[in-house]
C-alpha atoms as a PDB file:
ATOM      1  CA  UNK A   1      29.747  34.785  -6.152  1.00  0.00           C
ATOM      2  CA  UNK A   2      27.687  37.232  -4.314  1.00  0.00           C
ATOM      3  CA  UNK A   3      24.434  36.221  -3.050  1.00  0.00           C
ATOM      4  CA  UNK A   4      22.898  39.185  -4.652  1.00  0.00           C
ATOM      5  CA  UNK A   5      22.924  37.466  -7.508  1.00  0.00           C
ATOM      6  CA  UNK A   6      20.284  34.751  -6.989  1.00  0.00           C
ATOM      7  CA  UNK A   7      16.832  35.467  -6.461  1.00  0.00           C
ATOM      8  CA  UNK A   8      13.646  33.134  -5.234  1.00  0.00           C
ATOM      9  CA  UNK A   9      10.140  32.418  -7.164  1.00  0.00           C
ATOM     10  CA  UNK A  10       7.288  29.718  -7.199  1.00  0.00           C
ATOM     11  CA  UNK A  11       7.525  27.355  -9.559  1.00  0.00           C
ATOM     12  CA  UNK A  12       5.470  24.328 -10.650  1.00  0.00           C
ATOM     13  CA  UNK A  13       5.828  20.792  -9.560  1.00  0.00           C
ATOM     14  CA  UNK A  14       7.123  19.903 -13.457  1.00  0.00           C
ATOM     15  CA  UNK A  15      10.122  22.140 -12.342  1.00  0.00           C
ATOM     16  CA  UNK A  16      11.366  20.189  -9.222  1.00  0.00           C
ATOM     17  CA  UNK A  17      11.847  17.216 -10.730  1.00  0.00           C
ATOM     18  CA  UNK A  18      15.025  17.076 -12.510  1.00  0.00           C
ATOM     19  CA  UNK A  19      16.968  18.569  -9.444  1.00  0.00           C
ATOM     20  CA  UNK A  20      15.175  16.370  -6.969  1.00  0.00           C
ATOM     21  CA  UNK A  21      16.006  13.057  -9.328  1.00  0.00           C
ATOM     22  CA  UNK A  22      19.469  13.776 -10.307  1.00  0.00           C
ATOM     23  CA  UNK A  23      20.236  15.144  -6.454  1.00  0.00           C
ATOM     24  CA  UNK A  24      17.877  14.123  -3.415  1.00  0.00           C
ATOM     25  CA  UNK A  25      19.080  11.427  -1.555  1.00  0.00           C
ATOM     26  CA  UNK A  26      15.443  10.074  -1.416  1.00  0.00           C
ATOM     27  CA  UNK A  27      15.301   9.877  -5.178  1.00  0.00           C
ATOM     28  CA  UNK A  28      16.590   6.303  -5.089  1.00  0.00           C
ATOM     29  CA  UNK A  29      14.355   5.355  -2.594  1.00  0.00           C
ATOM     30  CA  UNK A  30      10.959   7.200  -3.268  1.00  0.00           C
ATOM     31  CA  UNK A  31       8.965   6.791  -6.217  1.00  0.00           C
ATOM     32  CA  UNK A  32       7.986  10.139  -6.345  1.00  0.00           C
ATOM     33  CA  UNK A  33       7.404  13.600  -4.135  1.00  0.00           C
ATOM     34  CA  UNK A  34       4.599  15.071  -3.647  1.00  0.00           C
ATOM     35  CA  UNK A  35       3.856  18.839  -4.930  1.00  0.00           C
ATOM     36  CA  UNK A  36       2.751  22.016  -2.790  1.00  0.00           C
ATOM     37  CA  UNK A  37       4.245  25.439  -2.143  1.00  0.00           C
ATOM     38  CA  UNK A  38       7.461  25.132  -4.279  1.00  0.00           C
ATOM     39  CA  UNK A  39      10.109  27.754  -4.672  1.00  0.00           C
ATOM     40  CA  UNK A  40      12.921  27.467  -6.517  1.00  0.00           C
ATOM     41  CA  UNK A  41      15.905  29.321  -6.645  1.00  0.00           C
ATOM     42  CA  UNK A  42      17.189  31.222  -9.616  1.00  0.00           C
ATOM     43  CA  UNK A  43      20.635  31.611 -10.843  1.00  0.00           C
ATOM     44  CA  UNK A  44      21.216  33.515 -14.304  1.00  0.00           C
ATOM     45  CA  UNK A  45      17.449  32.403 -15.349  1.00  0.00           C
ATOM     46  CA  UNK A  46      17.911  29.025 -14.522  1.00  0.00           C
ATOM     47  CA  UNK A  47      16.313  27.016 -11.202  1.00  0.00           C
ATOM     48  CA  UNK A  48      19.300  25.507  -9.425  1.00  0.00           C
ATOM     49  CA  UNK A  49      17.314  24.826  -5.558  1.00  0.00           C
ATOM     50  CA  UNK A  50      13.869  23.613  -4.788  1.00  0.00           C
ATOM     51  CA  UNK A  51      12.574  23.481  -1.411  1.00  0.00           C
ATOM     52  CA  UNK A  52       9.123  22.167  -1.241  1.00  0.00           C
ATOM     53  CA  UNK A  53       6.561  22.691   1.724  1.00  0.00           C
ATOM     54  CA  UNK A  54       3.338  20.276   1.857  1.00  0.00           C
ATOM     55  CA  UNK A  55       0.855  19.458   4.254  1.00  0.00           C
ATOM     56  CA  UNK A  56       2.161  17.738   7.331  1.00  0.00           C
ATOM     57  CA  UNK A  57       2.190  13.189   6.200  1.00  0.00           C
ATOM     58  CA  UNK A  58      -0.701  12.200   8.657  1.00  0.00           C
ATOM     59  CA  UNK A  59      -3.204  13.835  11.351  1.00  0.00           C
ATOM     60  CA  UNK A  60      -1.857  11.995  14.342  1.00  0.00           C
ATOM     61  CA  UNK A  61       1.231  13.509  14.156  1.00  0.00           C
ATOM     62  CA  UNK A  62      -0.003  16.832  14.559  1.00  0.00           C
ATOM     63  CA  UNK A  63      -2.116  15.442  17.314  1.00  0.00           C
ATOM     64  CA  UNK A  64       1.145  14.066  19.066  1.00  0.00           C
ATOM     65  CA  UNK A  65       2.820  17.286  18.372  1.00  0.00           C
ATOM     66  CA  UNK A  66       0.626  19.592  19.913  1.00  0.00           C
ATOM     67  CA  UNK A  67      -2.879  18.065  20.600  1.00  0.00           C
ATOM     68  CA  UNK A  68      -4.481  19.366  18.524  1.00  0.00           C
ATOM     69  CA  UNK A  69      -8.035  17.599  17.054  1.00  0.00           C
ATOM     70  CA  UNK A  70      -8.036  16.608  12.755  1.00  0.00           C
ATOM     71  CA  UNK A  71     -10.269  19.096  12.513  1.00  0.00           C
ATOM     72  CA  UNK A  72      -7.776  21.851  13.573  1.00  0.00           C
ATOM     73  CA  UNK A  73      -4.835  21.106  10.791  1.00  0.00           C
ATOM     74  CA  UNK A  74      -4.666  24.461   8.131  1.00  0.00           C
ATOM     75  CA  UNK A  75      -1.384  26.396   8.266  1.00  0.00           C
ATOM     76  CA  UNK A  76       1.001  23.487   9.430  1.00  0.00           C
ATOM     77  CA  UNK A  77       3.155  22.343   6.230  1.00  0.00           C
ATOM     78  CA  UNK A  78       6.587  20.855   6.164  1.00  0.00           C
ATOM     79  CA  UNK A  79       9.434  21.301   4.319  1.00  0.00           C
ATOM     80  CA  UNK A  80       9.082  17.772   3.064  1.00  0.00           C
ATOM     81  CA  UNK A  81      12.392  18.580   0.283  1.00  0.00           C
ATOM     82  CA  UNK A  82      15.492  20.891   0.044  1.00  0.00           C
ATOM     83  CA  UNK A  83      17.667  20.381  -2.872  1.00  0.00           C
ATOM     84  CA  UNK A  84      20.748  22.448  -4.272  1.00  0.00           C
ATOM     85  CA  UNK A  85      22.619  21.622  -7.630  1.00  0.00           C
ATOM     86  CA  UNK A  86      26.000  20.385  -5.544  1.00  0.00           C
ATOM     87  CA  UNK A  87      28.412  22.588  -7.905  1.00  0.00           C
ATOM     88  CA  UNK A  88      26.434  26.437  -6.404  1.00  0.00           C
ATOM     89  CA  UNK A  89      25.915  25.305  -2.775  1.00  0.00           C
ATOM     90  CA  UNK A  90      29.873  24.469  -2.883  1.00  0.00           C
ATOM     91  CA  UNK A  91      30.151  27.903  -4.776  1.00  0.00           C
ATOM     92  CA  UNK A  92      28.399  29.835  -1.958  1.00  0.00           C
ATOM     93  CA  UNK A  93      28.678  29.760   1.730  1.00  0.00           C
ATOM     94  CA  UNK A  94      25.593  29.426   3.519  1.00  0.00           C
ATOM     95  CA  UNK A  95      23.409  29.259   0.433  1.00  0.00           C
ATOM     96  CA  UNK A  96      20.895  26.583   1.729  1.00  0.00           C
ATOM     97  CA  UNK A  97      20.029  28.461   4.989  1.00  0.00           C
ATOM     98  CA  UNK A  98      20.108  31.586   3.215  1.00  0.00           C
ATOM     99  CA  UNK A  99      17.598  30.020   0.872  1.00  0.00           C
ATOM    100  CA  UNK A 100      15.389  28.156   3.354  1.00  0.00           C
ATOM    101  CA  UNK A 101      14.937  31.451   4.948  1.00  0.00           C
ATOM    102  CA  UNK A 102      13.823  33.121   2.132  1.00  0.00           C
ATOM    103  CA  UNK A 103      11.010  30.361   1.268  1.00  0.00           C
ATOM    104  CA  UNK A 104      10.126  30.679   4.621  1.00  0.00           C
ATOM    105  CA  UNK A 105       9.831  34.142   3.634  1.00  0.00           C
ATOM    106  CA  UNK A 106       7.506  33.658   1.008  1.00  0.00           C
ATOM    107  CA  UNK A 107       5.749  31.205   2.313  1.00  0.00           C
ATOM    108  CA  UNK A 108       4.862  33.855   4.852  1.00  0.00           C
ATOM    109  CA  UNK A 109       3.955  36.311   2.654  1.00  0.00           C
ATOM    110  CA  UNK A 110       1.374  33.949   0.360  1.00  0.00           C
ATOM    111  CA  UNK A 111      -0.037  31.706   3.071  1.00  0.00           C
ATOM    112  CA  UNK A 112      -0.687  31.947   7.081  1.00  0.00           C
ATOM    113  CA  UNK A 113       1.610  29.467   8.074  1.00  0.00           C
ATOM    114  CA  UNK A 114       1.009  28.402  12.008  1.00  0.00           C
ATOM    115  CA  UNK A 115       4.297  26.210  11.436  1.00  0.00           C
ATOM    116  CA  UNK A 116       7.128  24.404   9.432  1.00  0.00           C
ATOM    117  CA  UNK A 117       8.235  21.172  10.332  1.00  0.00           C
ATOM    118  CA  UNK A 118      11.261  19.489   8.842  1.00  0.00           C
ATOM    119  CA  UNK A 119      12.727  15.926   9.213  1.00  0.00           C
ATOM    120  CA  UNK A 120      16.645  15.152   8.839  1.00  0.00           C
ATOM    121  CA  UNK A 121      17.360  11.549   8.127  1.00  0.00           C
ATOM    122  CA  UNK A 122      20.167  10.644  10.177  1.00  0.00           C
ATOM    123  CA  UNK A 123      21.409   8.258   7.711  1.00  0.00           C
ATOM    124  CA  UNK A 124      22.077  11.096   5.544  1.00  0.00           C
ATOM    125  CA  UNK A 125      22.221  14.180   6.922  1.00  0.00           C
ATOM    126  CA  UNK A 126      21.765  15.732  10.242  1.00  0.00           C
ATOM    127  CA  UNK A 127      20.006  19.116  10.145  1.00  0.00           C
ATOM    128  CA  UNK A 128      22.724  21.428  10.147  1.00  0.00           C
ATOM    129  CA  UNK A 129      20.721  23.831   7.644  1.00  0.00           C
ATOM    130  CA  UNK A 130      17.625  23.961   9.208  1.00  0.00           C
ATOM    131  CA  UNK A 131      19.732  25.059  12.573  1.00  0.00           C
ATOM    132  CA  UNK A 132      21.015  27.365  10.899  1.00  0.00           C
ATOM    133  CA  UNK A 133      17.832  28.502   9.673  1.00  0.00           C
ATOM    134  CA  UNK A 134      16.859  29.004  13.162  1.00  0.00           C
ATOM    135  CA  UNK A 135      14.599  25.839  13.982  1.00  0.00           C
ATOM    136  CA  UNK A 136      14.610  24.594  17.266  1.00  0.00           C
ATOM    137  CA  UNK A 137      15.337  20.855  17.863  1.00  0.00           C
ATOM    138  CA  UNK A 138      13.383  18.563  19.127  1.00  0.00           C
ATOM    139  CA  UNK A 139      15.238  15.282  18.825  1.00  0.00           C
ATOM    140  CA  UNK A 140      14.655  11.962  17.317  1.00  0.00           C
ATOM    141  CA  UNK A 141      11.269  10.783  15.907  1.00  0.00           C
ATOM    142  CA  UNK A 142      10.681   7.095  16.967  1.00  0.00           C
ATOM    143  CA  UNK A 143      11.870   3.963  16.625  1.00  0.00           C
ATOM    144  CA  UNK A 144      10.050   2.069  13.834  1.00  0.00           C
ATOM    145  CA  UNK A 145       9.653  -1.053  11.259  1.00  0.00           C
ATOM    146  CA  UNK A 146       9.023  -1.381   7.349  1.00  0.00           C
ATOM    147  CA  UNK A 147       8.419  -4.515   5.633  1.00  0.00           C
ATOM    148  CA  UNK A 148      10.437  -5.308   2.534  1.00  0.00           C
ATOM    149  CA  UNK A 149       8.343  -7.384  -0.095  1.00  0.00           C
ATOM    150  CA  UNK A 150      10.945 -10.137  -1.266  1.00  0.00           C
ATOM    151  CA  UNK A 151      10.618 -10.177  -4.852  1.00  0.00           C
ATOM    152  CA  UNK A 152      11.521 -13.067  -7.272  1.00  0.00           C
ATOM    153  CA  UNK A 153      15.105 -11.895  -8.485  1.00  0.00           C
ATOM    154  CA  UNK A 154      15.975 -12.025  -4.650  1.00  0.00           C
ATOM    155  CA  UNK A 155      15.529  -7.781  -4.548  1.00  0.00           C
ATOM    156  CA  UNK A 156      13.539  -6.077  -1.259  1.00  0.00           C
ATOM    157  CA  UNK A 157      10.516  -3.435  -2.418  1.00  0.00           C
ATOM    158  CA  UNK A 158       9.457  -1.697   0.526  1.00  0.00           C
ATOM    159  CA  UNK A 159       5.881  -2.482   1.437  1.00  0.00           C
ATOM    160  CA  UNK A 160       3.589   1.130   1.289  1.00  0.00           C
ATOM    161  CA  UNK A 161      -0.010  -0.129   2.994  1.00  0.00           C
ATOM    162  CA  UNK A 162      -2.237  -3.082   3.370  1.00  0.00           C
ATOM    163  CA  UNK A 163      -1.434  -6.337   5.028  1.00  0.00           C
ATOM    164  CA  UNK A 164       1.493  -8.200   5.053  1.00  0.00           C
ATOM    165  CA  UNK A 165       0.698 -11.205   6.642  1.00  0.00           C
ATOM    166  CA  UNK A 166       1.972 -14.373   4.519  1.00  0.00           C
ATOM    167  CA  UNK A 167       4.122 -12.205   2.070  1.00  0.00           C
ATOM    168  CA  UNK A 168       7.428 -13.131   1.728  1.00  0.00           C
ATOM    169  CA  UNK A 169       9.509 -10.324   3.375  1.00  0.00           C
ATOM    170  CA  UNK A 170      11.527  -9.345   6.011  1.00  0.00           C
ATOM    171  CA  UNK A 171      11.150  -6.287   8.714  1.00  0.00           C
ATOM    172  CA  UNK A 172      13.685  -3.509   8.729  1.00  0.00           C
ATOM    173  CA  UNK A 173      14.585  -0.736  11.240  1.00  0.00           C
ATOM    174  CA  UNK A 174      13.471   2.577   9.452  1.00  0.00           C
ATOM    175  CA  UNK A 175      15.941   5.075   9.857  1.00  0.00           C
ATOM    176  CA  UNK A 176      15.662   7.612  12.399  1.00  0.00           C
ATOM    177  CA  UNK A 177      14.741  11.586  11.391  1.00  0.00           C
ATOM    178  CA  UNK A 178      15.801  14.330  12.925  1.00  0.00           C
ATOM    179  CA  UNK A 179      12.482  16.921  14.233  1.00  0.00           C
ATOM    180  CA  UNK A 180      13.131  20.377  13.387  1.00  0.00           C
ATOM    181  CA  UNK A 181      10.267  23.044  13.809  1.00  0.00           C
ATOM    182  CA  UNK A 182       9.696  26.463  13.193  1.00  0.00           C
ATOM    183  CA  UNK A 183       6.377  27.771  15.381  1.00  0.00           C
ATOM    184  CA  UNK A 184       4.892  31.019  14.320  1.00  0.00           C
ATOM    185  CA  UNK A 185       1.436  30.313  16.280  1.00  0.00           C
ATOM    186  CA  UNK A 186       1.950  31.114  19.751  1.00  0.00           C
ATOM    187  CA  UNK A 187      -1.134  29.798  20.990  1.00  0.00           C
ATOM    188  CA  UNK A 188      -0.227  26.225  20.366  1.00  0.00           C
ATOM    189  CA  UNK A 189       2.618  24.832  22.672  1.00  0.00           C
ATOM    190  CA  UNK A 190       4.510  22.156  21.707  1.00  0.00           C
ATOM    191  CA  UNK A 191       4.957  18.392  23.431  1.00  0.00           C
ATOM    192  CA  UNK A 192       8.009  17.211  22.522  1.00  0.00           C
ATOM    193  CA  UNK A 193      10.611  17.998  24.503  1.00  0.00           C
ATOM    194  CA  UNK A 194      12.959  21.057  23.142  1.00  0.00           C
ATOM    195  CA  UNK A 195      16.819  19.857  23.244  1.00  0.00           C
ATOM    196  CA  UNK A 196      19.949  21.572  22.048  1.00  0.00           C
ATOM    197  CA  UNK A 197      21.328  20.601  18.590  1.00  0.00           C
ATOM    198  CA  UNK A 198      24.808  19.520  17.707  1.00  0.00           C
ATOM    199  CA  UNK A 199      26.716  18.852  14.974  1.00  0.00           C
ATOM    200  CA  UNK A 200      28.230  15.145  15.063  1.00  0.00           C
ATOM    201  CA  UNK A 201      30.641  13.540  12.544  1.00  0.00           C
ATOM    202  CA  UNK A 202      28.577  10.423  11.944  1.00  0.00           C
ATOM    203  CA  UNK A 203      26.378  12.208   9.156  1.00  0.00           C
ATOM    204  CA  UNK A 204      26.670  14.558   6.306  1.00  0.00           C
ATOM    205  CA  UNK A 205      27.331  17.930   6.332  1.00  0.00           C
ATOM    206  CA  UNK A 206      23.666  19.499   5.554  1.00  0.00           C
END
């Protein structure tokens, strides 16, 4: 199938979901996404992608990314989910860069981005579409700890915000994500260190 035959449009929050429960690996995990600039792709009428761009998670990060103060933050959103029914991405090579680049595209076009981040959890996936979608690479985030609330059927919860002390629970090495970003303000300079991306073996495919 021809690529011609799929087209891009913004769609609301209430038409994510489905695709993002039935086929994001966080789905299990999260208990919900949050909503920004959402476009979804169209096949025959119907929305078989989303990719979803919201405001980068916390201020500090942008601060550790390039310095800048809280009070400097508009234009910086990441591409916080990417999903593709399983049965078209198989039916189409390339589709998910081809589509990340085209809601980059409108992105551009509706907003003044300044730039995209995106994450790749390595225990799923290791960023080959957002190579491909010409990001540059800029390693591994850092090495951190969640606590799991124990609950009473002997099941883990992961523990959001607040204290922790004297809960029953145990701490857990949070995976590690791949940084990906796409930089479109060239007054701002970057302070992570650029490296070069490879595919490995130990991940999935996307």
């Amino acid at each position: 199938m021809s690529k011609d035959n799929y087209s891009t449009t913004i769609i609301a929050k209430s038409q994510c979901a489905q695709l993002l429960a039935d086929h994001h690996y966080l789905s299990g995990i999260s208990r919900g996404f949050k909503s920004g600039f959402n476009v979804g792709l169209v096949l025959g009428g119907e929305v078989v992608g989303v990719c979803i761009f919201t405001g980068w998670p916390v201020p500090e990060l942008l601060h550790g990314c390039f310095g800048l103060p809280r009070n400097d933050q508009d234009g910086f959103w990441e591409l916080s989910r990417l999903v593709l029914r399983p049965d078209v991405q198989a039916s189409e090579h390339n589709l998910a860069s081809w589509f990340v680049s085209r809601s980059i595209a409108r992105l551009k076009s509706e907003t003044k981005p300044r730039c995209v981040l995106s994450y790749a959890d390595r225990g799923f996936h290791q960023g080959t579409v957002y190579a491909a979608s010409n990001f540059k690479y800029y390693g591994l985030s850092a090495s951190k700890k969640d606590f799991w609330f124990k609950q009473q059927d002997g099941s883990f919860v992961k523990h959001s915000r607040g204290p922790v002390k004297g809960f029953d629970g145990e701490w857990r090495e949070r995976n590690r994500k791949h940084r990906f970003l796409m930089n479109f303000d060239k007054s701002i300079k970057c302070k992570w260190i650029e490296q070069k991306w490879r595919a490995t073996n130990d991940t999935a495919r996307v």
